[in-house]
PDB file of N, CA and C in Angstrom:
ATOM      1  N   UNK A   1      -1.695  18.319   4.288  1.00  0.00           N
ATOM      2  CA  UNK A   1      -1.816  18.878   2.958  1.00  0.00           C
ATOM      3  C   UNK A   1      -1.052  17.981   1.985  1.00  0.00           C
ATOM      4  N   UNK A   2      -2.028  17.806   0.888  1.00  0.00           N
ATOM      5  CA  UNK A   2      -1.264  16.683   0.117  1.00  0.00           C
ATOM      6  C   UNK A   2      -0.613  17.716  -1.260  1.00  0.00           C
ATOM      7  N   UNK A   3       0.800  17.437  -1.911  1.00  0.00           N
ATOM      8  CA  UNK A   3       0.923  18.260  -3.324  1.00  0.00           C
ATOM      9  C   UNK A   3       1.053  17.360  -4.281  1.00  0.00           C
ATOM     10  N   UNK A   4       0.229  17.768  -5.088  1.00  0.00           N
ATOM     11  CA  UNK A   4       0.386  16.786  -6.013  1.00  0.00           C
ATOM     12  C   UNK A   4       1.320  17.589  -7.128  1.00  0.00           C
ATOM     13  N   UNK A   5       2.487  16.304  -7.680  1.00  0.00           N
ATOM     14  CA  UNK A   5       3.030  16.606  -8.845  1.00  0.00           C
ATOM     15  C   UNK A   5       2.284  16.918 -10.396  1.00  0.00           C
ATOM     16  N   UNK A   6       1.287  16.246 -10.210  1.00  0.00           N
ATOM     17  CA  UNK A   6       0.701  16.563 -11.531  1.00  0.00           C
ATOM     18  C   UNK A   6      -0.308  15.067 -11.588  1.00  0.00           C
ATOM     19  N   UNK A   7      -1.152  14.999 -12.431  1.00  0.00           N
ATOM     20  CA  UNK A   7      -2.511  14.533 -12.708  1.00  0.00           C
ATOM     21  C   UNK A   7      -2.745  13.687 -13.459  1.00  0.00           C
ATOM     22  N   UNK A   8      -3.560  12.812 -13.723  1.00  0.00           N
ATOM     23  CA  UNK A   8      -4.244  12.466 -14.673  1.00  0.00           C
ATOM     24  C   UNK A   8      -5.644  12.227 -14.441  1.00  0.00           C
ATOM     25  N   UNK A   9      -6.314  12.383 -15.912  1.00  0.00           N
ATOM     26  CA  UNK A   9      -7.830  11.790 -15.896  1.00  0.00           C
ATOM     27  C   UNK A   9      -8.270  10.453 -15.701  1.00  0.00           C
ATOM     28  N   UNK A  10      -8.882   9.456 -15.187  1.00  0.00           N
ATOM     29  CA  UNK A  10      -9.178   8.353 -15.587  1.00  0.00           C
ATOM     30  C   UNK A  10     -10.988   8.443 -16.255  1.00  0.00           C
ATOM     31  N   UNK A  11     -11.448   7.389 -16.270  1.00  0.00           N
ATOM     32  CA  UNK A  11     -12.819   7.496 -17.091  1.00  0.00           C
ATOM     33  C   UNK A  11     -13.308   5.573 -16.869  1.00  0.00           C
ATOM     34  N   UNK A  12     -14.938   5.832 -16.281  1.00  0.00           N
ATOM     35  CA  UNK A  12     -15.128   4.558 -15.907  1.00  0.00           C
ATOM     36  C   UNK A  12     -16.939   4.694 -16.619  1.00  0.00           C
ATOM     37  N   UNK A  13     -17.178   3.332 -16.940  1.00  0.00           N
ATOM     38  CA  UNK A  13     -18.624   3.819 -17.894  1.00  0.00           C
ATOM     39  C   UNK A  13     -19.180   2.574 -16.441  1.00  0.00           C
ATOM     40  N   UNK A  14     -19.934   3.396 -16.273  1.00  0.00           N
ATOM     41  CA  UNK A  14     -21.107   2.472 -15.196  1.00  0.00           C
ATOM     42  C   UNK A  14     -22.272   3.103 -15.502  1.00  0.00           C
ATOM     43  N   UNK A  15     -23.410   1.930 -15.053  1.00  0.00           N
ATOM     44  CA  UNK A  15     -24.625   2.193 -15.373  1.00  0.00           C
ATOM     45  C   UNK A  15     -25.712   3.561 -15.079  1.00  0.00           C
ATOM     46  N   UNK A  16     -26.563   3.664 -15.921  1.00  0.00           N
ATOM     47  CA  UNK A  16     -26.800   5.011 -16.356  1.00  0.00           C
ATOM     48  C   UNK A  16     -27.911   5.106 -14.665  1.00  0.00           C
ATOM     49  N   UNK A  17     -28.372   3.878 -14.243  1.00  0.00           N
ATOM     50  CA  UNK A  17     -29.118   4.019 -13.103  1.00  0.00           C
ATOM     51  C   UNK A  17     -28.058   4.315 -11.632  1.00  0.00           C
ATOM     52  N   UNK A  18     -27.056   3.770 -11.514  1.00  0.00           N
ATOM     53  CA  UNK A  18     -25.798   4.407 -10.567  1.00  0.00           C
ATOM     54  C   UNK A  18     -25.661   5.801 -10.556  1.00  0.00           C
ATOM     55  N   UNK A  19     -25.331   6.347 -12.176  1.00  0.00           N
ATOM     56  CA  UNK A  19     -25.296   7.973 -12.148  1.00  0.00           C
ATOM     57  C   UNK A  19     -26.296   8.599 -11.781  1.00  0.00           C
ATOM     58  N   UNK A  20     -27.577   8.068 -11.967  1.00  0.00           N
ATOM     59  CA  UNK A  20     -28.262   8.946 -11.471  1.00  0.00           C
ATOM     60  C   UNK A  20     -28.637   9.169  -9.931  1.00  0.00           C
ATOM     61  N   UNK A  21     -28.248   7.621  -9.108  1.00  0.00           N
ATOM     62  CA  UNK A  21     -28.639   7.781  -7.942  1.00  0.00           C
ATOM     63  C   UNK A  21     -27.088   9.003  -7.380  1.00  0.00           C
ATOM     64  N   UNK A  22     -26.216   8.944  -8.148  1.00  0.00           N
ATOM     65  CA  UNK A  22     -24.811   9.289  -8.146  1.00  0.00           C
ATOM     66  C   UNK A  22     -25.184  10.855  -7.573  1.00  0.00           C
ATOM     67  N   UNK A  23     -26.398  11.208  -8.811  1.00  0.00           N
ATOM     68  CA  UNK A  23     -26.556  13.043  -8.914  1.00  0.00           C
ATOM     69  C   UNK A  23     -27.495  13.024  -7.652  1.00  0.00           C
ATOM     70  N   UNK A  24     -28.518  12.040  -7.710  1.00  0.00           N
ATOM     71  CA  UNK A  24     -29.966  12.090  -6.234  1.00  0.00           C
ATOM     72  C   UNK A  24     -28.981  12.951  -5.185  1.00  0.00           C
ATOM     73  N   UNK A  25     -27.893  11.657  -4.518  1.00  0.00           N
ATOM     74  CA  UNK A  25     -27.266  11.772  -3.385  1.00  0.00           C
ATOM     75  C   UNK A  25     -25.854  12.774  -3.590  1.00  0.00           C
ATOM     76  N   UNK A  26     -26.111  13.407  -4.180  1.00  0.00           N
ATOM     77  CA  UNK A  26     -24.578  14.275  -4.782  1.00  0.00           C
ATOM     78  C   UNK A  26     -23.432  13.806  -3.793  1.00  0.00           C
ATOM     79  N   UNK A  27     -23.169  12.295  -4.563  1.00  0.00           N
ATOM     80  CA  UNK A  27     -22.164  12.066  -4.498  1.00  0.00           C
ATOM     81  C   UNK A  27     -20.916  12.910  -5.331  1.00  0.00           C
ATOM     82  N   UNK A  28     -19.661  12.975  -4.153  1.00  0.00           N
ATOM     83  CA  UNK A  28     -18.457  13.795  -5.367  1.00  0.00           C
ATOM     84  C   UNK A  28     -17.527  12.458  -5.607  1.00  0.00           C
ATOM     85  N   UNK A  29     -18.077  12.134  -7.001  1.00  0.00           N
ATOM     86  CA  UNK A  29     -17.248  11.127  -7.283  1.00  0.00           C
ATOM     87  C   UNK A  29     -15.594  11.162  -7.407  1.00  0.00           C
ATOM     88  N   UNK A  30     -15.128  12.226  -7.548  1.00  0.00           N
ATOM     89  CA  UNK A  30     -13.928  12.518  -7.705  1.00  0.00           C
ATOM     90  C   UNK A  30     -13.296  12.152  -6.504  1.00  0.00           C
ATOM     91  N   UNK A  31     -14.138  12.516  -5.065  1.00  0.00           N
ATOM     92  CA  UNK A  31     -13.542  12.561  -3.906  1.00  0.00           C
ATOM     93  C   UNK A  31     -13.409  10.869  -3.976  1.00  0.00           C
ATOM     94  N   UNK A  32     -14.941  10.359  -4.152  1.00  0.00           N
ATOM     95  CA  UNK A  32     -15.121   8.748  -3.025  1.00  0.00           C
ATOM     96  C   UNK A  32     -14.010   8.042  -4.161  1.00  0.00           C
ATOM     97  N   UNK A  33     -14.078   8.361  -5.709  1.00  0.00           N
ATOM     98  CA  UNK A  33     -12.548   7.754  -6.749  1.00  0.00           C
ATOM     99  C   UNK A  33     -10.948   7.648  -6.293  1.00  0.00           C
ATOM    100  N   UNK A  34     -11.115   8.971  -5.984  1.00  0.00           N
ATOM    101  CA  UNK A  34      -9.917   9.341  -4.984  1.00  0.00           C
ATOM    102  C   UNK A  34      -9.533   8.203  -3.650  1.00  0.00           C
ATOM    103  N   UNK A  35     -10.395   7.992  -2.968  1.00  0.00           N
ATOM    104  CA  UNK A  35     -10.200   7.423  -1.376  1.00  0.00           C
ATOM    105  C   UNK A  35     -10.355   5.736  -1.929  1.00  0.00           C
ATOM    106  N   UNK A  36     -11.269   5.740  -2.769  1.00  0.00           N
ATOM    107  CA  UNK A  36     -11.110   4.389  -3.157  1.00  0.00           C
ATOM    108  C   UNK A  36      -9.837   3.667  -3.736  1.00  0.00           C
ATOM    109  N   UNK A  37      -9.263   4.813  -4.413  1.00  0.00           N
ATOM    110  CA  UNK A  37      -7.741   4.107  -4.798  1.00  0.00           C
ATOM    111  C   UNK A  37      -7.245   4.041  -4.161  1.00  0.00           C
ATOM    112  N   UNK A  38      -7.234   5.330  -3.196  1.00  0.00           N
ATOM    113  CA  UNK A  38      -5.875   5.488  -2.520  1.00  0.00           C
ATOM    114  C   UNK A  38      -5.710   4.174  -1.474  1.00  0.00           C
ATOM    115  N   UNK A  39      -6.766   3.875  -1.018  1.00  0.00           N
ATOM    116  CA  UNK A  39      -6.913   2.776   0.168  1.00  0.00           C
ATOM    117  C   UNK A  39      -6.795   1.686  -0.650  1.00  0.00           C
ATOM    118  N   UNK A  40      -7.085   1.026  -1.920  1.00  0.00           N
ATOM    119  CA  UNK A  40      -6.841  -0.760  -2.413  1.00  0.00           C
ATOM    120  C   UNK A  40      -4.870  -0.217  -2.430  1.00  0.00           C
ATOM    121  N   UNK A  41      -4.408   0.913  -2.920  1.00  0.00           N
ATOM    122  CA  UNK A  41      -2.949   0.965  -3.494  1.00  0.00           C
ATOM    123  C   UNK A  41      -2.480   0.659  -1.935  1.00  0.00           C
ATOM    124  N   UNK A  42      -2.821   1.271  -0.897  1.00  0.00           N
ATOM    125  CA  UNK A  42      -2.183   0.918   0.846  1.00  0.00           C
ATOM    126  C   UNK A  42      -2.404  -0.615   1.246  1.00  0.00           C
ATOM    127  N   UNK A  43      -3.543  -0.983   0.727  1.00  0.00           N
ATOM    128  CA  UNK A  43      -3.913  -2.453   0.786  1.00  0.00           C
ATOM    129  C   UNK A  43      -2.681  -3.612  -0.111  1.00  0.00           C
ATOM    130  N   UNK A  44      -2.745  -2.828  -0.722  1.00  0.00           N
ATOM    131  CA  UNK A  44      -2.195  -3.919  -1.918  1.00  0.00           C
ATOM    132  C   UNK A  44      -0.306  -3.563  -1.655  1.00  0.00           C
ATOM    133  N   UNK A  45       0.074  -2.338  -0.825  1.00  0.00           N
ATOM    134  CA  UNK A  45       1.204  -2.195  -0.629  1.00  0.00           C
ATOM    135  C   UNK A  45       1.746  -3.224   0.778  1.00  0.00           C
ATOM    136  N   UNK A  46       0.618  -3.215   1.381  1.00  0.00           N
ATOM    137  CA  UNK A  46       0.749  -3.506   2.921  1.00  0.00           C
ATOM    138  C   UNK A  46       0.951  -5.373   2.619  1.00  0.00           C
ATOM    139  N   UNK A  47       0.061  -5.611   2.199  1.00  0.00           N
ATOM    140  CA  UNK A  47      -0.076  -7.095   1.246  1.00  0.00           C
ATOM    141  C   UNK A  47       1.259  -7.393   0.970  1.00  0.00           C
ATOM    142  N   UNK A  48       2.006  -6.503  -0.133  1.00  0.00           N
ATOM    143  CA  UNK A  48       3.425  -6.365  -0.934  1.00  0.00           C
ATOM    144  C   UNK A  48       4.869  -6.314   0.346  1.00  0.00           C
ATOM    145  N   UNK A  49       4.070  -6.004   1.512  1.00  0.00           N
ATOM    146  CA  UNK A  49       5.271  -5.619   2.266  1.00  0.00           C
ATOM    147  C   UNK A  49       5.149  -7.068   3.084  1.00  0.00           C
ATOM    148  N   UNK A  50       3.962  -7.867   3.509  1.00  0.00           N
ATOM    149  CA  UNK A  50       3.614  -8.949   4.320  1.00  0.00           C
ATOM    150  C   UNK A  50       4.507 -10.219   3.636  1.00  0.00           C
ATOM    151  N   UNK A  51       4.346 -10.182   2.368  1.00  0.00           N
ATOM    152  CA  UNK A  51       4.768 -11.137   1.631  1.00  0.00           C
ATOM    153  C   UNK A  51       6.490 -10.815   1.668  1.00  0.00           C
ATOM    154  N   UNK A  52       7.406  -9.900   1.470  1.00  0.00           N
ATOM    155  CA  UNK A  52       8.405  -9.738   1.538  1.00  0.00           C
ATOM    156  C   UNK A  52       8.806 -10.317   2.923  1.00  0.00           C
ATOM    157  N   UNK A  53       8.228 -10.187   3.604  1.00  0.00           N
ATOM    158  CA  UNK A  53       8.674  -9.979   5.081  1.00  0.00           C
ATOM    159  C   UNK A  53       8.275 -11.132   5.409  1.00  0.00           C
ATOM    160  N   UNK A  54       7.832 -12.202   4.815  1.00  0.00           N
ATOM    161  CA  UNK A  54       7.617 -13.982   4.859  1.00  0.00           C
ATOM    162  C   UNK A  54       9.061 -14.321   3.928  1.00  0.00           C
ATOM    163  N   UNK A  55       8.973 -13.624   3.106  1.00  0.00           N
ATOM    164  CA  UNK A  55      10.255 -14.282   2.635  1.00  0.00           C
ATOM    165  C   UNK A  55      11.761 -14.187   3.091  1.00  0.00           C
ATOM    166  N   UNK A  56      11.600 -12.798   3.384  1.00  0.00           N
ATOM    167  CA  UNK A  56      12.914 -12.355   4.440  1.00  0.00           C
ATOM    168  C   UNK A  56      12.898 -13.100   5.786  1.00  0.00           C
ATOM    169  N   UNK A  57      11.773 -13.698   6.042  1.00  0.00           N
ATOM    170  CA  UNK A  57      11.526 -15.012   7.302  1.00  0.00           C
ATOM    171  C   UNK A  57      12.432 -16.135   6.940  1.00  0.00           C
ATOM    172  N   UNK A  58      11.778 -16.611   5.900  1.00  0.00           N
ATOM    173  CA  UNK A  58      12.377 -17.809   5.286  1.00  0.00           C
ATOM    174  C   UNK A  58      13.861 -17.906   5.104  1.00  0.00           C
ATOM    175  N   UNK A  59      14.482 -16.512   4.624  1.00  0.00           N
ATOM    176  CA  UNK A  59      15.971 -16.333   4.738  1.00  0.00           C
ATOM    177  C   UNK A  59      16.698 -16.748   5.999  1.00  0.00           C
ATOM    178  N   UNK A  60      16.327 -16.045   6.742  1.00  0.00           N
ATOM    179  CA  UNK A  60      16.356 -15.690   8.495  1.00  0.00           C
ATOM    180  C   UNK A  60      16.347 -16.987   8.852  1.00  0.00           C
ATOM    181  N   UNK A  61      15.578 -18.021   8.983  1.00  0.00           N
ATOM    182  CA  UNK A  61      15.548 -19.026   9.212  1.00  0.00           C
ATOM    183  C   UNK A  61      16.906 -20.219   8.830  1.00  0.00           C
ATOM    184  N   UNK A  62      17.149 -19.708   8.203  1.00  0.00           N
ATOM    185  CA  UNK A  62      18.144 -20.632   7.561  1.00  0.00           C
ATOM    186  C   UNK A  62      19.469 -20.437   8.082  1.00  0.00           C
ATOM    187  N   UNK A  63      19.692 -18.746   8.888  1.00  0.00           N
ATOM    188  CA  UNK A  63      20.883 -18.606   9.604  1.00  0.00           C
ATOM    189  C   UNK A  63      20.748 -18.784  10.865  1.00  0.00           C
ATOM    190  N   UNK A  64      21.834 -19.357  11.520  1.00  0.00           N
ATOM    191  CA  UNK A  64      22.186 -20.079  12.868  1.00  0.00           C
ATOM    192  C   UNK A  64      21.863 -18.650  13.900  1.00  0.00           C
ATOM    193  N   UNK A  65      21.262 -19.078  14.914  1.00  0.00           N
ATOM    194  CA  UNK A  65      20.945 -17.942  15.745  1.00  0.00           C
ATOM    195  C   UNK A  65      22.276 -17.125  16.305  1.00  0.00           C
ATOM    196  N   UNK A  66      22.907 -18.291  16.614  1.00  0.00           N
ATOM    197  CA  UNK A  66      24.399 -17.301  17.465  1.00  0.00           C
ATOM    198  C   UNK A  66      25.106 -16.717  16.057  1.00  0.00           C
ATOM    199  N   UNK A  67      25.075 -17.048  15.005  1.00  0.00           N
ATOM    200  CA  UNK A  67      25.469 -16.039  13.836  1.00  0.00           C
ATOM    201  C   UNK A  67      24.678 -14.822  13.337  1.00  0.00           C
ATOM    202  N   UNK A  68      23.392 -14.850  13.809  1.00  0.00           N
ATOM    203  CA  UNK A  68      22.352 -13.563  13.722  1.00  0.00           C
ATOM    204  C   UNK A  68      23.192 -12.738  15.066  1.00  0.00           C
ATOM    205  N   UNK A  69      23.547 -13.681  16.373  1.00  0.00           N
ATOM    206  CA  UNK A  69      23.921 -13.063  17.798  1.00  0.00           C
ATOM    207  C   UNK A  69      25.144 -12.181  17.258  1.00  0.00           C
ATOM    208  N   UNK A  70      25.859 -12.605  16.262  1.00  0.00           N
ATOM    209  CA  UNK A  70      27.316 -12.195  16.239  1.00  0.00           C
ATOM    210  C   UNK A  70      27.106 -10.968  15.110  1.00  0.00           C
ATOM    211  N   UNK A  71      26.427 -11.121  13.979  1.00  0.00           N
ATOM    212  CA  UNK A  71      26.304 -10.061  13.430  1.00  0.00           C
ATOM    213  C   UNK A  71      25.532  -8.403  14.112  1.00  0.00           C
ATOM    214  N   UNK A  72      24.760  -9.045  14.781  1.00  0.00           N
ATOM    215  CA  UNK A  72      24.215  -7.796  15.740  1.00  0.00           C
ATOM    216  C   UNK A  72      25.015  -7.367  16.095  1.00  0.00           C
ATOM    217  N   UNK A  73      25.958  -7.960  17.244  1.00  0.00           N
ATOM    218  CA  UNK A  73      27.120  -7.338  18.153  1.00  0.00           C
ATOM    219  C   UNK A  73      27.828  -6.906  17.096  1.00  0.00           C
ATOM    220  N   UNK A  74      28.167  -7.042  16.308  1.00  0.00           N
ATOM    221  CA  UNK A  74      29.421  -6.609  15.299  1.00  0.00           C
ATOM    222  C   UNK A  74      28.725  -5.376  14.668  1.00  0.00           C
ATOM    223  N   UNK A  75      28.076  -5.041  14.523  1.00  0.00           N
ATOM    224  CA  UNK A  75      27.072  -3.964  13.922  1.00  0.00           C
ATOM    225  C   UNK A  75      26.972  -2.759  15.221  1.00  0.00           C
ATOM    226  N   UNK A  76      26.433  -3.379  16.471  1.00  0.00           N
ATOM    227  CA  UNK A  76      26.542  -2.780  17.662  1.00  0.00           C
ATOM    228  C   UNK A  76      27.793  -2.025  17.476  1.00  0.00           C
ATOM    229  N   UNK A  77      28.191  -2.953  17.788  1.00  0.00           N
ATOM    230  CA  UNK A  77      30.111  -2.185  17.594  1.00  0.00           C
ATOM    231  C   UNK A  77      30.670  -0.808  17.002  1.00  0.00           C
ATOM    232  N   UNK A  78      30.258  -1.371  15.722  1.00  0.00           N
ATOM    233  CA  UNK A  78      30.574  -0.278  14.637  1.00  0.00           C
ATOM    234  C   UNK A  78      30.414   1.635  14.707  1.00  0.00           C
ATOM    235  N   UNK A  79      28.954   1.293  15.371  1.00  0.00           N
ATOM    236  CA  UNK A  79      28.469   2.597  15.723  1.00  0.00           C
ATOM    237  C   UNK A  79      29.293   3.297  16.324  1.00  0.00           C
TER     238      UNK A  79
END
């Protein structure tokens, strides 16, 4: 169950031959609007997280392995 905080309208002008095949096949545009965002925003997050996580590579790379070894254990520790 999803809750939503609250709403907005959007509004898209496409061709008058789309709407009608839109009404033929009663499509619920609201729904396929819905799933269509929601999936490019997971796309485009997942994308957002790939790219971080190349750069947090690039960091990583630059520290000496037995100093990654030593911060683990020291972290281990702590707990």
């Amino acid at each position: 169950m999803v809750c939503h905080m609250g709403s907005v309208t959007i509004s898209v002008r496409i061709p008058r031959e789309l709407k009608e095949k839109i009404d033929r096949y009663g499509v619920k545009i609201s729904e396929v609007v819905r799933k269509a965002l929601e999936e490019e925003v997971r796309r485009r997050e997942l994308e957002e997280a790939a790219e971080a996580a190349e750069e947090l590579g690039k960091i990583f790379s630059r520290i000496p392995d037995d100093e990654i070894v030593r911060i683990i254990k020291e972290y281990r520790g702590a707990r």
